[in-house]
C-alpha atoms as a PDB file:
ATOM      1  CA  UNK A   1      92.946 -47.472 -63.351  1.00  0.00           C
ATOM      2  CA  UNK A   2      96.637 -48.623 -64.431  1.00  0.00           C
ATOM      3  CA  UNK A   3      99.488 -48.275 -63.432  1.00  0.00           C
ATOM      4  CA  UNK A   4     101.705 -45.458 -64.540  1.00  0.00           C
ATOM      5  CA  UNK A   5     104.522 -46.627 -67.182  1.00  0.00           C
ATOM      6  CA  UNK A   6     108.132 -47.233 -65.464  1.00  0.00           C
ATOM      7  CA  UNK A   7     110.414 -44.059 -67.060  1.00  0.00           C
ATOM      8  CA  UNK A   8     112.819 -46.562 -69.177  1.00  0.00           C
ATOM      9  CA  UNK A   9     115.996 -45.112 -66.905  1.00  0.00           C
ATOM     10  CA  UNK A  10     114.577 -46.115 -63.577  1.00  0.00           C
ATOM     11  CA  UNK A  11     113.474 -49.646 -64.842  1.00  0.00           C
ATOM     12  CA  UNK A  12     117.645 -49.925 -66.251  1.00  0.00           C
ATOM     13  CA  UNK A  13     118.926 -48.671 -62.982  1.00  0.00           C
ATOM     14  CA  UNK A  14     116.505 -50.403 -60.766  1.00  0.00           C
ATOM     15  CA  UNK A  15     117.085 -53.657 -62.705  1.00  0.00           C
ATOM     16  CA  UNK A  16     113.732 -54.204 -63.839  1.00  0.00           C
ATOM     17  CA  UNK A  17     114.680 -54.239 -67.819  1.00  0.00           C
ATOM     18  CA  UNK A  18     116.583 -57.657 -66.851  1.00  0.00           C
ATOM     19  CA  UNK A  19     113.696 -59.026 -65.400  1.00  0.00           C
ATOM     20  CA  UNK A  20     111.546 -58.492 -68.043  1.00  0.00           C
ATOM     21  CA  UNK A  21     113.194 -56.731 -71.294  1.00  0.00           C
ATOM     22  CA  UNK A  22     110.195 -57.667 -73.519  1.00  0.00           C
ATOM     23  CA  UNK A  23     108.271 -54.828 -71.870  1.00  0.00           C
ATOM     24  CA  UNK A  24     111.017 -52.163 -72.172  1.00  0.00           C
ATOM     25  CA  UNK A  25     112.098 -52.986 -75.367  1.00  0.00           C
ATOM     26  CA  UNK A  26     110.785 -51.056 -77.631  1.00  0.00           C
ATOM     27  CA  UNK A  27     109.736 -48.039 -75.262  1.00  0.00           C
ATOM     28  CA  UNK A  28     110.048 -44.708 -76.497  1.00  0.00           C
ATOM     29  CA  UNK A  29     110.892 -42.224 -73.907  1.00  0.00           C
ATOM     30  CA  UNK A  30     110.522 -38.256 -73.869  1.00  0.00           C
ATOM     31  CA  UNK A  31     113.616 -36.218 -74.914  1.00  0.00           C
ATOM     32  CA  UNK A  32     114.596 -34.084 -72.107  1.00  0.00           C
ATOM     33  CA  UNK A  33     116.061 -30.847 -71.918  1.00  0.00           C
ATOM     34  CA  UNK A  34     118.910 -32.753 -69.844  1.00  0.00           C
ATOM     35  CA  UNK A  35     119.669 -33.735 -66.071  1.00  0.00           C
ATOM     36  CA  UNK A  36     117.641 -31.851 -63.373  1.00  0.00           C
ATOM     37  CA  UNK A  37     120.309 -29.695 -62.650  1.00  0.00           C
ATOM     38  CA  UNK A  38     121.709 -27.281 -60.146  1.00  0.00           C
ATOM     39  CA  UNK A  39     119.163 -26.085 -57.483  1.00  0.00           C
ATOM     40  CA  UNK A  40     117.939 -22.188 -57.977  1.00  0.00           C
ATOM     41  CA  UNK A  41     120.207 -19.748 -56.232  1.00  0.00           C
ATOM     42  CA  UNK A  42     117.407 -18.502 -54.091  1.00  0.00           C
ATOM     43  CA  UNK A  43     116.990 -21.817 -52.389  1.00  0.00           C
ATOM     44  CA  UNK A  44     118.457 -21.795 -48.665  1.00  0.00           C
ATOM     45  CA  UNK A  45     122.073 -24.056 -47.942  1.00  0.00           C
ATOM     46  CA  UNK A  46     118.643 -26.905 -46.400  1.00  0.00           C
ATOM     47  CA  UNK A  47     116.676 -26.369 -49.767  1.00  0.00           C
ATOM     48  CA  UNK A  48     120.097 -26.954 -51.950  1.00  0.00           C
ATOM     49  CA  UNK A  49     121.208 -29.695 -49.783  1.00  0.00           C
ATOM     50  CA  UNK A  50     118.069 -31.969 -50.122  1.00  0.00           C
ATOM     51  CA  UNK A  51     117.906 -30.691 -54.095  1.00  0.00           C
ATOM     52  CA  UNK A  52     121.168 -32.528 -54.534  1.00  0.00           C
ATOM     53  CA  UNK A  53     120.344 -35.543 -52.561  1.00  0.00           C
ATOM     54  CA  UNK A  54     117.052 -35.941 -54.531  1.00  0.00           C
ATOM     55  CA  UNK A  55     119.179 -35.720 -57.458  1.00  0.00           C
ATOM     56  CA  UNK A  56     121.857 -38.386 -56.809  1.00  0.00           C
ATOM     57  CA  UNK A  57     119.000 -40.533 -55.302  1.00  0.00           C
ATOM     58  CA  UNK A  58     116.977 -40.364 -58.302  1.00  0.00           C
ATOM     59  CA  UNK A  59     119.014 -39.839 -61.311  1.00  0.00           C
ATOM     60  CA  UNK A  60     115.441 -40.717 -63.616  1.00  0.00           C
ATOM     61  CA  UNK A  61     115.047 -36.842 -62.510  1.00  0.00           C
ATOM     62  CA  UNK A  62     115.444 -34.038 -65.634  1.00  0.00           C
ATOM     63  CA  UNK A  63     115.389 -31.254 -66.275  1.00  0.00           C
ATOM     64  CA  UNK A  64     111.357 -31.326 -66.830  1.00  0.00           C
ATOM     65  CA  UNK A  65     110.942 -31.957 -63.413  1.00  0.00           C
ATOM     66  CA  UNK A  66     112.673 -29.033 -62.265  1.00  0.00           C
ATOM     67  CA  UNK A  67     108.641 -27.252 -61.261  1.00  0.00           C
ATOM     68  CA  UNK A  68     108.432 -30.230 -59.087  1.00  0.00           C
ATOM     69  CA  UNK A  69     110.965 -29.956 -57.259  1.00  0.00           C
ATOM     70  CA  UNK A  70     111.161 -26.502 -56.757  1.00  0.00           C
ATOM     71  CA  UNK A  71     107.046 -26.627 -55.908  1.00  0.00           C
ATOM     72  CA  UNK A  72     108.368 -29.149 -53.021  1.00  0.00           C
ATOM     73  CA  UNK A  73     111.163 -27.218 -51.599  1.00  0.00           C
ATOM     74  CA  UNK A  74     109.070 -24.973 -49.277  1.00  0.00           C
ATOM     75  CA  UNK A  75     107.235 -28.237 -47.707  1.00  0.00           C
ATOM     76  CA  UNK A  76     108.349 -29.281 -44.081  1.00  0.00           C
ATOM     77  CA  UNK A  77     109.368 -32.696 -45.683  1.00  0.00           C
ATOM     78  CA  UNK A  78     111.510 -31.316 -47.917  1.00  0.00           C
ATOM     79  CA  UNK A  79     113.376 -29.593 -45.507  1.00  0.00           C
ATOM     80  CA  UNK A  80     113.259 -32.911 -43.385  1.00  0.00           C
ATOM     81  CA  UNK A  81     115.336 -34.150 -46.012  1.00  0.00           C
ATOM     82  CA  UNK A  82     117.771 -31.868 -45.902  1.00  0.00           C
ATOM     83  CA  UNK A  83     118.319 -31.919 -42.128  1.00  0.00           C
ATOM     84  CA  UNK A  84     118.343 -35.551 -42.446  1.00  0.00           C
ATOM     85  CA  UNK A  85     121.538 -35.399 -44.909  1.00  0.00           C
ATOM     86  CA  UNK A  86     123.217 -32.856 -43.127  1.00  0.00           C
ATOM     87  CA  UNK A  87     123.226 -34.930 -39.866  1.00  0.00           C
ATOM     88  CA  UNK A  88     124.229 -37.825 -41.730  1.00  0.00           C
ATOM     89  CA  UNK A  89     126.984 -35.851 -42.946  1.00  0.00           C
ATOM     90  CA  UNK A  90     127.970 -35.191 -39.004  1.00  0.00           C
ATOM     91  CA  UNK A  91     127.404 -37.700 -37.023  1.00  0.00           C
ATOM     92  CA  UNK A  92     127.942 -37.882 -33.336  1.00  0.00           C
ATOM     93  CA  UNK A  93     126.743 -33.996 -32.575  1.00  0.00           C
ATOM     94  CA  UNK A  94     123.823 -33.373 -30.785  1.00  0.00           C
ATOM     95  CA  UNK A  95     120.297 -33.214 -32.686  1.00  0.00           C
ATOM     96  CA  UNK A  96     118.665 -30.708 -30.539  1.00  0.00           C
ATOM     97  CA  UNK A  97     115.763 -30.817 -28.044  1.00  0.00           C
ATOM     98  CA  UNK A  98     114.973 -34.306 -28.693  1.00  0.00           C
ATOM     99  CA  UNK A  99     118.335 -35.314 -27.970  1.00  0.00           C
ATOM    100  CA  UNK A 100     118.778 -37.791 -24.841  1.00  0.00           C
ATOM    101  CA  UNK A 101     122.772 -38.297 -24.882  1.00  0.00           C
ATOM    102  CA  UNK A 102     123.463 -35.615 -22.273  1.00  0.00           C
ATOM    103  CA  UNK A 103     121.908 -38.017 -19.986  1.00  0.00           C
END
């Protein structure tokens, strides 16, 4: 079985459409309903926080992969995510149990 198809946007951002613009060329790509958005108001500050990393990380997102993303927001890696930006967003304070600095 094949490969998916590169979305056109990721190959442009990720450079690939240099490296061979043949191939993208004369793609036609899905019209979207726009950019994936903000996240749902009943998501939790952890929930909103990875939403919006996912959706500077991977701008190829839109608004028809909102489902997706929503579907993955109750998953432990989601929230991973988020607890992973907010500590990168504070650095230096202490990361709980696992934390060995006190000693």
């Amino acid at each position: 079985m094949p490969r998916p198809r590169t979305p056109k946007l990721k190959a442009e951002i990720t450079g690939r459409v240099m490296h061979d613009p043949q191939r993208f060329r004369n793609r036609n790509e899905p019209i979207s309903k726009g950019p994936l958005g903000n996240a749902p108001k009943w998501m939790s500050h952890e929930q909103k926080t990875a939403w919006e990393t996912f959706s500077d990380e991977l701008p190829w997102l839109n608004h028809s992969h909102r489902a997706l993303v929503r579907r993955i927001g109750n998953t432990p890696t989601f929230k991973d995510l988020a607890h992973g930006a907010r500590r990168a967003a504070r650095p230096g304070e202490a990361d709980g149990p696992t934390d060995l600095s006190h000693q």
